[in-house]
Protein backbone atom coordinates (compact mmCIF):
# COMPACT_ATOMS: atom_id res chain seq x y z
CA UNK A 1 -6.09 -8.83 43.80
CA UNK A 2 -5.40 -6.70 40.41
CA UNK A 3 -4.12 -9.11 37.63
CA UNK A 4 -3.74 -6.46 35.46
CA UNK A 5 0.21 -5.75 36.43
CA UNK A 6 0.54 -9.99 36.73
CA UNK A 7 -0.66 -10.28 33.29
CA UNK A 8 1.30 -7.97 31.65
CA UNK A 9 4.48 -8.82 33.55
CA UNK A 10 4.04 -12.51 32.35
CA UNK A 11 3.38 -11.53 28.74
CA UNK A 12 6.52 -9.83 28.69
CA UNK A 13 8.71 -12.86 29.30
CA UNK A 14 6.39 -15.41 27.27
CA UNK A 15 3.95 -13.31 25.29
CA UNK A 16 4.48 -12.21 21.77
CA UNK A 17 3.12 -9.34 19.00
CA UNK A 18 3.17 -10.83 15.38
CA UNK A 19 2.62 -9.66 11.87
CA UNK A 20 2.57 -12.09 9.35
CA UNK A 21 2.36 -11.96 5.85
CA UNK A 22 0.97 -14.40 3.23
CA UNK A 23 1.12 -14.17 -0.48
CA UNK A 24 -2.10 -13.80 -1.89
CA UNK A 25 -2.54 -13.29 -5.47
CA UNK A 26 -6.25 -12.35 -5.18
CA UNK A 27 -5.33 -9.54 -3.29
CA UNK A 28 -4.35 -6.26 -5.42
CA UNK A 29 -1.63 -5.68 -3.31
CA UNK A 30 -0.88 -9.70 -3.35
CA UNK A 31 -0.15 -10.00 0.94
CA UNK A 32 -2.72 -10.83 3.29
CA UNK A 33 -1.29 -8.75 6.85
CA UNK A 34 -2.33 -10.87 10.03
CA UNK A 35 -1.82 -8.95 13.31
CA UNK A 36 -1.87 -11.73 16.10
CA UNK A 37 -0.74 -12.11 20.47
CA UNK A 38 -0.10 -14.74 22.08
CA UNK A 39 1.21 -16.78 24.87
CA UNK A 40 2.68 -19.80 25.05
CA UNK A 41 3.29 -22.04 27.79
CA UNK A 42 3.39 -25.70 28.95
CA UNK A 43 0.00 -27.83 29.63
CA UNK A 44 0.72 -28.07 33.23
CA UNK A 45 0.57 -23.97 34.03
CA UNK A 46 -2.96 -23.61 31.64
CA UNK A 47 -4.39 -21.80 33.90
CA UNK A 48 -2.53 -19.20 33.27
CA UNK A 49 -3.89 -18.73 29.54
CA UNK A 50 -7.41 -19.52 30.70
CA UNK A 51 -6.96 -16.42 33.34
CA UNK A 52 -5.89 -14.60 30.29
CA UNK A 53 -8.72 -15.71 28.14
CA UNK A 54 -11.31 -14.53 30.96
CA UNK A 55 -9.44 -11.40 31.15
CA UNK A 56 -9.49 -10.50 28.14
CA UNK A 57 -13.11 -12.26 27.44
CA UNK A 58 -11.34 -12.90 23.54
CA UNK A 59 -8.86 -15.17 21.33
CA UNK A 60 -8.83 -19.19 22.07
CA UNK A 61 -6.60 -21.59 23.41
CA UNK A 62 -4.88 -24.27 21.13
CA UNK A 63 -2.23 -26.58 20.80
CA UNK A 64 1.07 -25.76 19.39
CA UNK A 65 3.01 -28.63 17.72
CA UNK A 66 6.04 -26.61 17.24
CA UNK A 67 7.22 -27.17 20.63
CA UNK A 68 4.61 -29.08 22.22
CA UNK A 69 2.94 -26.48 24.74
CA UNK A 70 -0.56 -24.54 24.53
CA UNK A 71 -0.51 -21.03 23.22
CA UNK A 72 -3.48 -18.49 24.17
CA UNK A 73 -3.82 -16.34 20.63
CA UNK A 74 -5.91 -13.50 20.05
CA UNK A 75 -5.83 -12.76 16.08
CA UNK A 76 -9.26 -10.69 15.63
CA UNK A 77 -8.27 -6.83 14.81
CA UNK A 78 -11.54 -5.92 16.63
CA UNK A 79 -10.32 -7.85 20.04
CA UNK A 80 -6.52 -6.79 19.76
CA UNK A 81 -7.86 -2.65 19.10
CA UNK A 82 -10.61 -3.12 21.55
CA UNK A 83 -9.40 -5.24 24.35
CA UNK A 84 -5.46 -5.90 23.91
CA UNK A 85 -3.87 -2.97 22.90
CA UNK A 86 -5.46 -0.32 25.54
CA UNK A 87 -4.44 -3.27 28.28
CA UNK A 88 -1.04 -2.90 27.19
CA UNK A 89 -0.97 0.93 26.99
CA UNK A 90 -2.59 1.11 30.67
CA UNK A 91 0.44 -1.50 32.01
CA UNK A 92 3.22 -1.06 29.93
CA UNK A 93 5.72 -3.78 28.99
CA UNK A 94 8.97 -3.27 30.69
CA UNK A 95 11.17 -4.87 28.47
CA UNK A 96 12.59 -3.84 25.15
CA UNK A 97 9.54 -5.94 23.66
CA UNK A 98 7.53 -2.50 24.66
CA UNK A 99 8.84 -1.11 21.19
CA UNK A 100 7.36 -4.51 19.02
CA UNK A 101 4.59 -3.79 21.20
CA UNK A 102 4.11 0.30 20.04
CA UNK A 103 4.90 -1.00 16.12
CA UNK A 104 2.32 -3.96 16.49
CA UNK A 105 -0.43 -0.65 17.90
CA UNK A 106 0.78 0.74 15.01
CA UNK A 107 0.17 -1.84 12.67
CA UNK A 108 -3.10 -2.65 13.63
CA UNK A 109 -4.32 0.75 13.29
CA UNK A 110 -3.27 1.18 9.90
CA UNK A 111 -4.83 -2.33 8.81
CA UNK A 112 -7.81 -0.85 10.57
CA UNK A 113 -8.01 2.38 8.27
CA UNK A 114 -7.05 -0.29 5.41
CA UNK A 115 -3.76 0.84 4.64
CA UNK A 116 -2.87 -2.68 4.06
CA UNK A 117 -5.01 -2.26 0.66
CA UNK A 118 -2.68 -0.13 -1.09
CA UNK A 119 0.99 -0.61 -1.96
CA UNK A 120 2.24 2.73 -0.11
CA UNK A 121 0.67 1.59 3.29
CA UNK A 122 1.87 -2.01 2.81
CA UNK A 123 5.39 -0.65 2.52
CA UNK A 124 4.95 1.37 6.07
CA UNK A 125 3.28 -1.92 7.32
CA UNK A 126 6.29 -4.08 5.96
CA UNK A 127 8.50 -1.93 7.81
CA UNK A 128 7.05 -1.40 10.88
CA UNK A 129 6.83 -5.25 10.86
CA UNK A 130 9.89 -6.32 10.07
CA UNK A 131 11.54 -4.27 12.89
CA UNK A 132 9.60 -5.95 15.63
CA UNK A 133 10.89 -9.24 16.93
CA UNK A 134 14.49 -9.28 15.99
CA UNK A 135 15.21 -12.79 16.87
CA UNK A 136 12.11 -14.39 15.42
CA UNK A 137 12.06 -16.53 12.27
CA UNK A 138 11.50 -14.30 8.45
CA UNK A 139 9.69 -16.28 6.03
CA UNK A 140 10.61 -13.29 3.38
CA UNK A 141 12.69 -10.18 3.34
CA UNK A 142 11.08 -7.04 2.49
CA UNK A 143 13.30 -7.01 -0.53
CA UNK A 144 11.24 -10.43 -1.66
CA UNK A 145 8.09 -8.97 -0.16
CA UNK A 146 8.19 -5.59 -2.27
CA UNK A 147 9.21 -7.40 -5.24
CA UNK A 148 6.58 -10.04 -5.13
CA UNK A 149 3.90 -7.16 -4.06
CA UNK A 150 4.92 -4.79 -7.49
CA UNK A 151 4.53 -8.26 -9.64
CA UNK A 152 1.23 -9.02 -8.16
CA UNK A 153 -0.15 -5.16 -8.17
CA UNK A 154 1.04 -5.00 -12.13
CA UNK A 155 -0.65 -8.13 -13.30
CA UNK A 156 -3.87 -7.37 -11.47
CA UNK A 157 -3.90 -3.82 -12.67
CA UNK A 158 -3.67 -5.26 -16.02
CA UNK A 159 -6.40 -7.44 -15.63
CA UNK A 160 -4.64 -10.35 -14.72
């Protein structure tokens, strides 16, 4: 049996592609950029996220206190650009979370060729971002996010 079409068909109603951003002030561009998957479900259907661990022979399996279920996460940009992504472009997602899909490709490519580093490619990152899961929770608006970023790139270009 191929699980390939099962897998992606589940991950499409309980999978997700995130970018988050932390504040960093070490960083000269002051963000850290985190591409992450993952799937959540309850403790009674596990086997689901362990057949998705095997498959994809990456990311870990943890508890989620938010809402009480396990969540199967895959956060290494080596294992999402060697292992996730080309899964997902050889069995599309169906859904309209195909598009957060192509922007999360996107961003992990350009944090691959270290765009994240520098304030233009942070912008494209930001934006690319910030248009993928419309009805998840925003920490900070890329208003905020900019702002903060030009702050933290003047002070450490002046030594600070």
């Amino acid at each position: 049996m191929d699980i390939r079409p099962y897998i992606s068909g589940y991950v499409d109603g309980e999978g997700c592609f995130t970018v988050s951003f932390s504040p960093r002030s070490k960083l000269r561009v002051g963000w850290e950029v985190r591409p992450s998957f993952s799937v959540s479900q309850n403790a009674d259907r596990a086997e689901v996220l362990v057949l998705m661990k095997e498959y994809f022979r990456c990311g870990g399996i943890r508890p989620d206190r938010s809402d009480r279920t396990l969540k199967y996460e895959v956060r290494s940009l080596d294992d999402l650009r060697r292992r996730v992504i080309p899964h997902f472009e050889l069995f599309p997602l169906l859904s309209s979370k195909g598009r957060d899909f192509e922007r999360f490709a996107a961003v992990c490519e350009l944090v691959a060729e270290r765009a994240h580093l520098n304030p233009s490619g942070l912008r494209v990152i930001m934006d690319l971002a910030l248009g993928m899961n419309a009805s998840g929770r925003r920490r900070f608006t890329a208003e905020r996010m900019v702002g903060m970023s030009e702050v933290i790139v003047s002070a450490t270009s002046n030594g600070g």
